[in-house]
Protein backbone atom coordinates (compact mmCIF):
# COMPACT_ATOMS: atom_id res chain seq x y z
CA UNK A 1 -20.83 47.78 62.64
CA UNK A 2 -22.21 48.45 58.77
CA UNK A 3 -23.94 45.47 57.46
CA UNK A 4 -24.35 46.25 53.87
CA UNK A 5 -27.07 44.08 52.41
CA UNK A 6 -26.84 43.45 48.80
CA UNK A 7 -30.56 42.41 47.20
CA UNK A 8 -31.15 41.13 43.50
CA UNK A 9 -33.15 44.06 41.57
CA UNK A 10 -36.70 44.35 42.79
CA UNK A 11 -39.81 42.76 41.25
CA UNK A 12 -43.04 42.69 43.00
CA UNK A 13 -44.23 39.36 42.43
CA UNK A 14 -41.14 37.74 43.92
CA UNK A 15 -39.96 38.82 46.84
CA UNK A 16 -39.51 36.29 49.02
CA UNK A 17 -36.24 35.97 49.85
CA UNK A 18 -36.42 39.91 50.61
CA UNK A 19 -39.41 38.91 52.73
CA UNK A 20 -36.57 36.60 54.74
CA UNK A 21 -34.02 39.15 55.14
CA UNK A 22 -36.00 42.34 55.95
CA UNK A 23 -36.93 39.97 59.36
CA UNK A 24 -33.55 39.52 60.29
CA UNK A 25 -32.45 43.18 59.19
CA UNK A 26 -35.05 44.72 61.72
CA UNK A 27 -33.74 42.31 64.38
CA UNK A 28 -30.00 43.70 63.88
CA UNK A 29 -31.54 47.00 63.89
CA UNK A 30 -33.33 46.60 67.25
CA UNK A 31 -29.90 45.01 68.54
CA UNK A 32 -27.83 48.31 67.48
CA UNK A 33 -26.56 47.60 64.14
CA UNK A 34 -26.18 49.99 61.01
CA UNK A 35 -28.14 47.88 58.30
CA UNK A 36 -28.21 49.41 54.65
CA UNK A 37 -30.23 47.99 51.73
CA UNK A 38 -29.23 47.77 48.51
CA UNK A 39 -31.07 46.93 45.68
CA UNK A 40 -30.04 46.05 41.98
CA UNK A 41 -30.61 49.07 40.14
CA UNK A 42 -29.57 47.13 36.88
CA UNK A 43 -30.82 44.45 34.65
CA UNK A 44 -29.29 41.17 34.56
CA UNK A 45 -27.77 41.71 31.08
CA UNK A 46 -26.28 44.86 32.54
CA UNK A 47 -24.31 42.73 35.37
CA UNK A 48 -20.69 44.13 35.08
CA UNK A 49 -21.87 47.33 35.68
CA UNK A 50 -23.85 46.00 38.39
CA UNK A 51 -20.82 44.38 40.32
CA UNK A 52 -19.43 47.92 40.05
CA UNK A 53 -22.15 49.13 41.65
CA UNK A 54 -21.72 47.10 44.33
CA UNK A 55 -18.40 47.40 44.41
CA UNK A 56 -18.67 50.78 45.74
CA UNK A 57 -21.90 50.37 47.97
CA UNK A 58 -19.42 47.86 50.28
CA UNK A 59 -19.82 47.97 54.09
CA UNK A 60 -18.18 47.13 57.10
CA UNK A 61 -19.61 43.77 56.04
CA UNK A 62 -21.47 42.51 53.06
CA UNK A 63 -24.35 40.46 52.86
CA UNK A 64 -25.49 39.25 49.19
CA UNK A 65 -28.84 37.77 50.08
CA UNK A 66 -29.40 35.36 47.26
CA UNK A 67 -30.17 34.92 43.52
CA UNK A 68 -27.54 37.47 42.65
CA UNK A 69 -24.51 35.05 43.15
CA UNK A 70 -22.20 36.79 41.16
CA UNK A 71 -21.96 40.31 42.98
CA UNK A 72 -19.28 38.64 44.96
CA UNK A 73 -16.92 38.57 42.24
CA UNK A 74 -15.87 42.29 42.93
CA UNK A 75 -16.27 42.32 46.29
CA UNK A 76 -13.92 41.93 49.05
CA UNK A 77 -13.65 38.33 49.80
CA UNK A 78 -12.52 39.26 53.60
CA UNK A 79 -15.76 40.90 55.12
CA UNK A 80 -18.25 39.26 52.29
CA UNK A 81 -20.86 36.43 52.85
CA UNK A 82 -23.17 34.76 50.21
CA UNK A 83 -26.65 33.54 51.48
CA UNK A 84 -27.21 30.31 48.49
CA UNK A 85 -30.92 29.30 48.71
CA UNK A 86 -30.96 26.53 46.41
CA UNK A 87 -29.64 24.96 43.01
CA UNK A 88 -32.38 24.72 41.26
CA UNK A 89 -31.81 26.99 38.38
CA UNK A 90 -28.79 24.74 37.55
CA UNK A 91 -30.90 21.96 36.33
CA UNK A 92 -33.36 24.21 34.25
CA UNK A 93 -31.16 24.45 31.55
CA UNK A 94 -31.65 22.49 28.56
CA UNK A 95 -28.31 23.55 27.01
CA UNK A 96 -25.30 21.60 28.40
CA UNK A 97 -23.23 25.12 27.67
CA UNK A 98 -26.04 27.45 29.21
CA UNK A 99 -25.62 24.82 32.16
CA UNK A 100 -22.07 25.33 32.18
CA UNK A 101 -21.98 29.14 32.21
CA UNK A 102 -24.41 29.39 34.66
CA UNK A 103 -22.52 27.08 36.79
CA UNK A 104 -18.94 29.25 36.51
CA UNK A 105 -20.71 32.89 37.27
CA UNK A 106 -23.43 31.63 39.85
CA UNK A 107 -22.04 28.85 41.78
CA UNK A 108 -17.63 27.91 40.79
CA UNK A 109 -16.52 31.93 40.79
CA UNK A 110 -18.46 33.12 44.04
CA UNK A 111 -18.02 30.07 46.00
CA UNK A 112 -13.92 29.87 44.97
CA UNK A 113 -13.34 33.73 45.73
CA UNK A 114 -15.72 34.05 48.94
CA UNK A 115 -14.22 32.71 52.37
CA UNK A 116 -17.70 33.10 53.87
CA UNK A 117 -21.34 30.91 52.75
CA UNK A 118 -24.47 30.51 54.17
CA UNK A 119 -26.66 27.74 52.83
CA UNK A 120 -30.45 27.62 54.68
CA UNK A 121 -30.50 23.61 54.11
CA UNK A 122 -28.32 20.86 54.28
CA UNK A 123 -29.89 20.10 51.31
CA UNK A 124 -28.42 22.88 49.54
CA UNK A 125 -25.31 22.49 51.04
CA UNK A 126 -25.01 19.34 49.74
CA UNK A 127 -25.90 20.51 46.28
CA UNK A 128 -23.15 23.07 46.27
CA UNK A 129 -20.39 20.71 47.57
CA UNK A 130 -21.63 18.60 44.57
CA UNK A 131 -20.12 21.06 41.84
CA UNK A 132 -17.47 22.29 44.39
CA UNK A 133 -16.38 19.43 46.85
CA UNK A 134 -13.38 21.88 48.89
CA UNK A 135 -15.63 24.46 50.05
CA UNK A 136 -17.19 22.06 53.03
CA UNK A 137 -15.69 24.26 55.60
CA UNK A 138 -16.22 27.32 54.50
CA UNK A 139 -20.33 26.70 53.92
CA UNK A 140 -22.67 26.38 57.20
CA UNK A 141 -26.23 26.35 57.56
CA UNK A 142 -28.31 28.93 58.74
CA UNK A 143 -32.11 28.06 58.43
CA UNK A 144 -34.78 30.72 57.32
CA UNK A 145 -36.91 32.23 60.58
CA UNK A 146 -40.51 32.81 60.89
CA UNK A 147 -41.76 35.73 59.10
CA UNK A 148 -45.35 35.00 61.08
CA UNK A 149 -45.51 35.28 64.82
CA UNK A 150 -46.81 32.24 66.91
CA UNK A 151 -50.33 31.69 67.22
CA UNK A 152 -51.96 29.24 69.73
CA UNK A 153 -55.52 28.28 69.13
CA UNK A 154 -57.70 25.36 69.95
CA UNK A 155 -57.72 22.46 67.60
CA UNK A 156 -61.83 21.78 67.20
CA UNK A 157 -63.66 18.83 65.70
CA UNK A 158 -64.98 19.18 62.66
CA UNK A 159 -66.48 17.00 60.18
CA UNK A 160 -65.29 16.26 56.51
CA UNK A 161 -67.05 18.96 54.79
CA UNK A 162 -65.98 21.70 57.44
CA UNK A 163 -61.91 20.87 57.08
CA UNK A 164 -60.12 23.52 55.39
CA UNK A 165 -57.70 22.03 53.28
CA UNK A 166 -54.20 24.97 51.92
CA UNK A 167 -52.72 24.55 49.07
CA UNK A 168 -49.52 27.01 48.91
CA UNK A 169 -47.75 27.52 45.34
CA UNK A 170 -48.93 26.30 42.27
CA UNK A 171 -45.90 25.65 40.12
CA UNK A 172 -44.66 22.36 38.94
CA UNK A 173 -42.27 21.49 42.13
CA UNK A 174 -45.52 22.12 44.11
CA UNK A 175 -46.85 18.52 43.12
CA UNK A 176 -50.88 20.41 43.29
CA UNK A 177 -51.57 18.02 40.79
CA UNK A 178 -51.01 14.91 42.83
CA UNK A 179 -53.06 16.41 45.78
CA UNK A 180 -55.64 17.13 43.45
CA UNK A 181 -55.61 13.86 42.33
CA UNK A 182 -55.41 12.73 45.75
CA UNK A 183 -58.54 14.75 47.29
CA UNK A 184 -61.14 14.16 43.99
CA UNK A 185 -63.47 11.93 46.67
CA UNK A 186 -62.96 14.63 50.10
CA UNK A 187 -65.83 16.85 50.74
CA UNK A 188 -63.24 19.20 52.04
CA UNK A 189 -62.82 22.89 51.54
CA UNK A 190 -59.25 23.22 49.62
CA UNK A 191 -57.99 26.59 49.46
CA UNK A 192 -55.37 27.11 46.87
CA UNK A 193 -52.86 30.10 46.67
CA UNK A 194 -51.23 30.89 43.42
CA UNK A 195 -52.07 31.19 39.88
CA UNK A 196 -53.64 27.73 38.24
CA UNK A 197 -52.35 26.20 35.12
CA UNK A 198 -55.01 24.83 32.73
CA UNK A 199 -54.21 20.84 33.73
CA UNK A 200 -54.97 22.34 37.70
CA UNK A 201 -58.14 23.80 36.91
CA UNK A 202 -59.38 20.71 34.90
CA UNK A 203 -58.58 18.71 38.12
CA UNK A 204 -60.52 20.95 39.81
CA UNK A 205 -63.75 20.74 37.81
CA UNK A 206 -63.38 16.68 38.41
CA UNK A 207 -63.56 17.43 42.13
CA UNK A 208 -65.65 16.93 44.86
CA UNK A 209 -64.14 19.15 47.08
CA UNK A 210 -65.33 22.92 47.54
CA UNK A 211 -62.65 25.32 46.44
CA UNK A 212 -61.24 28.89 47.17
CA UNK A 213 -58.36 30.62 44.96
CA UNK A 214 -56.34 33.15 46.37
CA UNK A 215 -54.14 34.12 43.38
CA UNK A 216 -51.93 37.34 45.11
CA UNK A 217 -52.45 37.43 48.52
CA UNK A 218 -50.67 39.87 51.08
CA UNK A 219 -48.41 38.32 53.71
CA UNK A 220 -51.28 39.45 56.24
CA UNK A 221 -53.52 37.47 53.98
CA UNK A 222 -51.73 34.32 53.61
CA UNK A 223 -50.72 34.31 57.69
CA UNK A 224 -54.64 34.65 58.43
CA UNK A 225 -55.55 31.50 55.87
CA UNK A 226 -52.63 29.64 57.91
CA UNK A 227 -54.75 30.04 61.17
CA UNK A 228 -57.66 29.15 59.83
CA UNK A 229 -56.97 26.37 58.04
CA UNK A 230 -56.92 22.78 59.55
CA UNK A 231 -54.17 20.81 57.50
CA UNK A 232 -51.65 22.29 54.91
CA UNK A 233 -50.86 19.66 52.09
CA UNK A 234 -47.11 20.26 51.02
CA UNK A 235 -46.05 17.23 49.24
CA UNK A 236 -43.60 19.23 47.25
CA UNK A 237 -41.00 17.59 44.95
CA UNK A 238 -37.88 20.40 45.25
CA UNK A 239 -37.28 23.36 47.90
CA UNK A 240 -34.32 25.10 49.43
CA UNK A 241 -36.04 24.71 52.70
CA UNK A 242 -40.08 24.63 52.76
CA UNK A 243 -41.20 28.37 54.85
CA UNK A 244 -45.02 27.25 54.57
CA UNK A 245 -43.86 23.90 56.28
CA UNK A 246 -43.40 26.58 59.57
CA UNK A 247 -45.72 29.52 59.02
CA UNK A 248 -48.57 26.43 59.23
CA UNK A 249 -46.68 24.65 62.16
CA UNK A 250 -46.53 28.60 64.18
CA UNK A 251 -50.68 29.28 63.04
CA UNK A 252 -51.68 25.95 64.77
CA UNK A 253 -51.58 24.23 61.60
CA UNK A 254 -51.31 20.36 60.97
CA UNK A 255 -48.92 19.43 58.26
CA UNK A 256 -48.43 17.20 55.48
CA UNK A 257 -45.51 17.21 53.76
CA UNK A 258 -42.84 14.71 51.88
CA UNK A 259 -40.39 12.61 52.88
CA UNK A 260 -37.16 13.70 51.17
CA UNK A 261 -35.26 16.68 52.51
CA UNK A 262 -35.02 19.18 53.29
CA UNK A 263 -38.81 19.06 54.18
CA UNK A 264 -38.82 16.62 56.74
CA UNK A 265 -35.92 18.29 58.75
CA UNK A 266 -37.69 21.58 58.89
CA UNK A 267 -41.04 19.69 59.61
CA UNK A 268 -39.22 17.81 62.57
CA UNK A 269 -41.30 14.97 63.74
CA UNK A 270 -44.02 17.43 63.73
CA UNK A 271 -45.69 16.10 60.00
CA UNK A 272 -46.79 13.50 58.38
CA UNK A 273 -44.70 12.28 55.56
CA UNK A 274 -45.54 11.03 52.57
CA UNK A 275 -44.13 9.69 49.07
CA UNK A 276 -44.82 12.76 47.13
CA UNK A 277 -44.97 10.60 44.00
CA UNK A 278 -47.46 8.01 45.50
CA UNK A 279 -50.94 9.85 45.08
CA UNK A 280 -52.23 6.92 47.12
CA UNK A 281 -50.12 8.04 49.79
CA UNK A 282 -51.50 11.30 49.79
CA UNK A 283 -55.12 10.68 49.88
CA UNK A 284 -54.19 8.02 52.73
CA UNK A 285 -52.74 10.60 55.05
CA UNK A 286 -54.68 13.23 54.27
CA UNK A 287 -57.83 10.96 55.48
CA UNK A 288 -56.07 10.17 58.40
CA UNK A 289 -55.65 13.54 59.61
CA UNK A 290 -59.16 14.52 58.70
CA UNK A 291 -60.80 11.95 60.39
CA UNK A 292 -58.42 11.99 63.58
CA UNK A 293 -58.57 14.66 65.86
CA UNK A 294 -56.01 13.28 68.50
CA UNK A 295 -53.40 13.30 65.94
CA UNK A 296 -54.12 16.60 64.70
CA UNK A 297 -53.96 17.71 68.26
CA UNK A 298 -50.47 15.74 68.49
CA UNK A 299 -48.54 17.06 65.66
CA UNK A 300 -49.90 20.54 66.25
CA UNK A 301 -48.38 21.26 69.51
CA UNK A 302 -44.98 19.40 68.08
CA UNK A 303 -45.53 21.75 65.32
CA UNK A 304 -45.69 24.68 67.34
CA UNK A 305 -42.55 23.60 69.67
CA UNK A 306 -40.75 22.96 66.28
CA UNK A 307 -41.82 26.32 65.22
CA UNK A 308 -39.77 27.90 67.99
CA UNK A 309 -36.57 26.46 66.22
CA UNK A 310 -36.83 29.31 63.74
CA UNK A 311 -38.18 32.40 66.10
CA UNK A 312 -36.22 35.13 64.22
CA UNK A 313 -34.36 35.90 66.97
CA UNK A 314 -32.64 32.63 67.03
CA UNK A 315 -31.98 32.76 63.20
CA UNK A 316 -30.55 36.47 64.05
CA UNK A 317 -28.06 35.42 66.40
CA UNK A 318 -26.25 32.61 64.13
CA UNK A 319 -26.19 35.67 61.31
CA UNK A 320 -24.08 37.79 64.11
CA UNK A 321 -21.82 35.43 65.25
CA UNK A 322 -20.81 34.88 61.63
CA UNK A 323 -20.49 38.77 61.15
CA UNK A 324 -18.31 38.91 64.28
CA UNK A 325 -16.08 36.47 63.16
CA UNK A 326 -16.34 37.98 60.03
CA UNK A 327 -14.95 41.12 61.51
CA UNK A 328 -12.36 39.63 63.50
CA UNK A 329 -10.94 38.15 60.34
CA UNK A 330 -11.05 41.79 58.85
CA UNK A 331 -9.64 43.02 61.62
CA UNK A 332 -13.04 45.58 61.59
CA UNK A 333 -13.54 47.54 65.28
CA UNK A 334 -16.72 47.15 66.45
């Protein structure tokens, strides 16, 4: 079988739903699948010509990987599935028209033609049946896997000023601020990854905390801060699903993270939850964890069985028995 895998047109700095998909795609491999990679060639103002493209790059079956919604639209609906990631581009738009035209290309033509979606949240699936209520039964969910491998290690005592606090993603649904808010009195070492915005680095130079930015990191890189690190501090206000919530749980890794979804499925009852609006809330449990090491050592072996929930091999399998029923709809020999 030809899995054709459809990919939005490459830029460096954001990869990361490519980083998703090229785990699965060297699963299929290693299980005897014909996996092609296609990449936009064409800018977005050149899309026409881009569903063309596509068009006639089709395979046995067709995976459009995300962000690129509308290559669907030319596509045979029979042997096609869409992978949606989230909504969140729907409610960036000022402009109640911009709104609606984004809604009819990305979200009401792909999800009306296609007989086949994959959502990686319930959270997102509940978005989409939001703005199109029929398509319940022809969306399931099919989580993200690991892109990290599991890593067991001893959780040590340490005192305040030895924790290593991780900060991952700096933009405005990452809720830094609060955290930084939150940890202005912890002696902590908080390492941040991403690029700071002038408000961040003000809260910063309040601090008492020792700090380390990491503003592009490799994947090697980021996995390695995971396993050293002692609590990740995700109290993020929107995600599609929440990766570092389970690259921290697999590096041994304690985790704090909100209480809305979809973080606290993915967490499991492996995290501590908090009000990612209550900066008290925060600082509460992030003293807690710091200053007990039984409950670190608790929620990181929950965090590492919850892990396993997303071994790519797992995630793999639910991605072939949609292509095989995709193919027996098609009426495609294997």
């Amino acid at each position: 079988m030809k899995i054709h895998f459809f990919n939005r047109q490459f830029i460096a700095e954001r990869i990361s739903i490519e980083k998703v998909f090229s785990v699965i795609q060297l699963q299929l491999r290693e299980k005897g699948f014909i996996v092609k990679i296609i990449n936009n060639p064409f800018p977005l103002s050149q899309m026409f010509k881009a569903m063309w493209f596509f068009k006639k790059n089709q395979g046995d079956i067709n995976h459009i990987t995300g962000d690129i919604h509308w290559a669907a639209i030319f596509l045979n609906n029979n042997k096609t599935v869409l992978t949606i990631h989230d909504n969140v581009s729907a409610d960036s738009y000022n402009s109640w028209w911009k709104k609606q035209m984004y809604l009819l290309i990305w979200i009401y033509l792909p999800v009306w033609k296609l007989k086949y979606i994959t959502v990686i949240s319930q959270k997102t699936k509940d978005e989409i049946l939001k703005y199109c209520p029929n398509a319940e039964n022809k969306i399931r969910v099919i989580p993200n896997p690991l892109t990290f491998g599991l890593f067991k290690r001893e959780v040590v005592e340490k005192s305040a000023e030895e924790t290593n606090l991780l900060l991952v993603g700096t933009r405005s649904n990452k809720n830094i601020e609060r955290v930084l808010q939150a940890s202005k009195n912890l002696k902590c070492h908080i390492t941040i990854v991403g690029e700071l915005s002038d408000e961040q680095t003000k809260l910063i130079a309040e601090s008492s905390a020792k700090f380390s930015l990491k503003k592009f990191i490799s994947d090697q890189e980021l996995e390695q801060l995971y396993q050293i690190s002692d609590i990740l501090c995700f109290p993020s206000l929107y995600e599609g699903f929440g990766m570092p919530i389970i690259e921290a749980q697999a590096a041994g890794c304690t985790v704090i993270t909100s209480d809305v979804e979809p973080m606290k499925s993915v967490a499991g009852n492996a995290a501590l939850l908090v009000d990612p609006l209550d900066k008290d809330d925060i600082e509460n449990k992030l003293g807690l964890l710091i200053n007990d090491l039984n409950l670190r050592r608790e929620l990181v072996q929950k965090g590492f069985a919850n892990a396993k929930r997303f071994l790519p091999e797992e995630i793999t399998q639910k991605y072939i028995n949609l292509y095989k029923e995709i193919a027996d709809g098609a009426g495609i020999i294997d």
